[in-house]
C-alpha atoms as a PDB file:
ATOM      1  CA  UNK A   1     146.475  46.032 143.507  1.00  0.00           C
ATOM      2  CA  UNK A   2     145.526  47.507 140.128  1.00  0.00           C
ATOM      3  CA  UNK A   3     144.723  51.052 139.967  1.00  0.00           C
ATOM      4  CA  UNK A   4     141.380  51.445 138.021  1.00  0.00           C
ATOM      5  CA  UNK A   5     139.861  54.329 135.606  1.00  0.00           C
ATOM      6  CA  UNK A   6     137.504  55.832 138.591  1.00  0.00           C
ATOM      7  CA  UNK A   7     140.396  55.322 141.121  1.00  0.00           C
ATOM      8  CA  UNK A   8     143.042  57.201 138.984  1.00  0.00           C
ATOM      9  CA  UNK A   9     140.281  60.140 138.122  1.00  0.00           C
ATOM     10  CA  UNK A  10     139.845  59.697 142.079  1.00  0.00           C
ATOM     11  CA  UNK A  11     143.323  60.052 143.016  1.00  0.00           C
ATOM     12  CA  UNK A  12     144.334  62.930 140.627  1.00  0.00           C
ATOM     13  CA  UNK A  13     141.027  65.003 142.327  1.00  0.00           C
ATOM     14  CA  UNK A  14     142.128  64.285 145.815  1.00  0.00           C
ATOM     15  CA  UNK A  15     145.756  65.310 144.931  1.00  0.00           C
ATOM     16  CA  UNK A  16     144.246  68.768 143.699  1.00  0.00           C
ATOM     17  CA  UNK A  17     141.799  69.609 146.276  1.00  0.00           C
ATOM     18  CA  UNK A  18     144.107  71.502 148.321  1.00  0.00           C
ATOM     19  CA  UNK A  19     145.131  73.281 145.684  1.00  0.00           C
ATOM     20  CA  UNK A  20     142.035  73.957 144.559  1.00  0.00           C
ATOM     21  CA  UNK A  21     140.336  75.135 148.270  1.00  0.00           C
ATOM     22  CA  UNK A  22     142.978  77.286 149.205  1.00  0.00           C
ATOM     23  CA  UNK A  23     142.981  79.066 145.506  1.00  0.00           C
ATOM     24  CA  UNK A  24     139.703  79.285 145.992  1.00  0.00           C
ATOM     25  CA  UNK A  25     139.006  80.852 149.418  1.00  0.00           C
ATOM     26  CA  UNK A  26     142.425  83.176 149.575  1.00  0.00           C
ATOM     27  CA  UNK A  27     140.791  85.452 147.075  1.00  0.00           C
ATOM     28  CA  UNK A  28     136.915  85.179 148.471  1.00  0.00           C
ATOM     29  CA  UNK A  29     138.759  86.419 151.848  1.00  0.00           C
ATOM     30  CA  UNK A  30     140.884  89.141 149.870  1.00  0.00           C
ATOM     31  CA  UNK A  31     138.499  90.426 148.231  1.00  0.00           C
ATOM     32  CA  UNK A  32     136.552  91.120 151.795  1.00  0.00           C
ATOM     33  CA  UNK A  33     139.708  92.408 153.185  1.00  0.00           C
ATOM     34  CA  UNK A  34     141.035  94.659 150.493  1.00  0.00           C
ATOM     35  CA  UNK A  35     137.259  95.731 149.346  1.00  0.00           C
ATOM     36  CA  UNK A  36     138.142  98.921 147.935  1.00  0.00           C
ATOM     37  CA  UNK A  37     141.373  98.785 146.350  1.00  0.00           C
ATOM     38  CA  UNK A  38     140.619  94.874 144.584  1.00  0.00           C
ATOM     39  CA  UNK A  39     136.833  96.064 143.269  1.00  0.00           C
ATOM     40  CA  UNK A  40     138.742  96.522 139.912  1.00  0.00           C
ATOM     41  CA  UNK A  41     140.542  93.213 140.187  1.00  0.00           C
ATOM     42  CA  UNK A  42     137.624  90.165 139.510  1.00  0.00           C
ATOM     43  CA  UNK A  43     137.637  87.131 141.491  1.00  0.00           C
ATOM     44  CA  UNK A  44     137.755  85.323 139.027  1.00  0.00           C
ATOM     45  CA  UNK A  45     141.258  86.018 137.409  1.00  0.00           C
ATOM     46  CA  UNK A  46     142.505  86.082 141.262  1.00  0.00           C
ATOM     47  CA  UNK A  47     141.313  82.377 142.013  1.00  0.00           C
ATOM     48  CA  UNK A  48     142.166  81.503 138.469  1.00  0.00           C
ATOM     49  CA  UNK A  49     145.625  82.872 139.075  1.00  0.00           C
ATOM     50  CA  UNK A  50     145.984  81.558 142.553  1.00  0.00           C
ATOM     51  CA  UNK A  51     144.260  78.043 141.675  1.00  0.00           C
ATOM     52  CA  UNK A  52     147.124  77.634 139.342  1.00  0.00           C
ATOM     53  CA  UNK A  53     149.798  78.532 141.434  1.00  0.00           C
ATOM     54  CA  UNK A  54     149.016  76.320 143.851  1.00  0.00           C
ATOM     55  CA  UNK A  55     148.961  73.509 141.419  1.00  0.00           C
ATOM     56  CA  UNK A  56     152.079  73.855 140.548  1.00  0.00           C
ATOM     57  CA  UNK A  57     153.237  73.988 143.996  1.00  0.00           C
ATOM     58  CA  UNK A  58     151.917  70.534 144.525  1.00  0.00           C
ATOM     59  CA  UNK A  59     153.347  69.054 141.150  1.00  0.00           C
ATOM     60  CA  UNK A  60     156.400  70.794 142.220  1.00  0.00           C
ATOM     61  CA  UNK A  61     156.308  68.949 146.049  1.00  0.00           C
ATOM     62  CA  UNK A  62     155.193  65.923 144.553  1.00  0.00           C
ATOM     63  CA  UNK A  63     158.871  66.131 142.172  1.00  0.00           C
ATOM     64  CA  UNK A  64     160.739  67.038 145.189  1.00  0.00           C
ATOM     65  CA  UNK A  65     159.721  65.016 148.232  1.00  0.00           C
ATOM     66  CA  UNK A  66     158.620  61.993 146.050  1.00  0.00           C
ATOM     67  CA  UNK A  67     154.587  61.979 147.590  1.00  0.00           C
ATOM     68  CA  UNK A  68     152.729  64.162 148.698  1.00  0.00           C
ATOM     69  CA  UNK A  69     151.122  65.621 151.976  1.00  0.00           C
ATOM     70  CA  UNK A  70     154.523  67.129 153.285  1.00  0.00           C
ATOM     71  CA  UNK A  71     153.766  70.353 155.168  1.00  0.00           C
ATOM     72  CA  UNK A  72     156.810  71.678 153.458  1.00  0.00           C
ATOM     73  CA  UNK A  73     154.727  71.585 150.181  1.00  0.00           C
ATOM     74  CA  UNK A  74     151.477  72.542 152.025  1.00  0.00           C
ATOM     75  CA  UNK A  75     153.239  76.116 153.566  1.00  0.00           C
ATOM     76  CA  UNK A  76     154.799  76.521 150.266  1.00  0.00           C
ATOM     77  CA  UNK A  77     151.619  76.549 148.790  1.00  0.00           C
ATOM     78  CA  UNK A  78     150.161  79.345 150.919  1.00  0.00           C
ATOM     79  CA  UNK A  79     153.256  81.558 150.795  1.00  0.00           C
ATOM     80  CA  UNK A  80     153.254  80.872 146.502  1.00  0.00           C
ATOM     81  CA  UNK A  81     149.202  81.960 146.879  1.00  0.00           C
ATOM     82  CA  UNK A  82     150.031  85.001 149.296  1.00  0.00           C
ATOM     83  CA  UNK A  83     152.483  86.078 146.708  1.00  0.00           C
ATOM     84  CA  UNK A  84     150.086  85.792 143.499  1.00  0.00           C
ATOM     85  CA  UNK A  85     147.302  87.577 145.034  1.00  0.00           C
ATOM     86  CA  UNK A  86     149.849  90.345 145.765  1.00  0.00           C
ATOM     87  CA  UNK A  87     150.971  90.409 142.327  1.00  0.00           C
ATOM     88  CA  UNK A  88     147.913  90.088 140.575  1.00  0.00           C
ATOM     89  CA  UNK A  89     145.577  92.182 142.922  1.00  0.00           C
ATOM     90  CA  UNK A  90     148.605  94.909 143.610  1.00  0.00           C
ATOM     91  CA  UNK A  91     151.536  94.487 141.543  1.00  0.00           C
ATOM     92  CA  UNK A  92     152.196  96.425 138.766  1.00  0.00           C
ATOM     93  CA  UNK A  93     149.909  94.818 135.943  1.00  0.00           C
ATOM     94  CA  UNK A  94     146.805  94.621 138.057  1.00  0.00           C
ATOM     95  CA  UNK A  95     144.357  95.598 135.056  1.00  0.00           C
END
């Protein structure tokens, strides 16, 4: 079968979504969490930051494992998120 226009634009979406949730919601629960010391941190550079990350995370499974979905790429991707919200929230260029 032939992959359309809508079905590629389709596909690439549904290969991001993860990505795109868990950068999304990982800062939304830091900030709760770590109220005080990330007021001076905005979500938006944290999800922006963490979005990204996990992005690459999946481009990078996708390279490695040949298709996606492997819970290899999927724990990956929270550990890589974990570690950018700790850098960018915490780490030494915070502001």
């Amino acid at each position: 079968t032939r992959l359309g226009p809508i079905d590629a634009i389709w596909h690439v979406l549904n290969f991001f979504a993860p990505a795109v949730g868990v950068g999304l919601l990982a800062p939304a629960f830091a900030k709760l969490l770590w109220r005080r010391d990330l007021k001076a941190v905005s979500w938006t550079r944290l999800s922006a930051w963490a979005t990204a990350c996990c992005a690459g995370v999946q481009v990078a499974g996708l390279a490695v494992f040949g298709h996606d979905g492997k819970m290899a790429t999927y724990a990956t991707m929270v550990a890589v998120c974990a570690l950018t919200l700790w850098w960018v929230g915490f780490g030494p260029r915070r502001r």
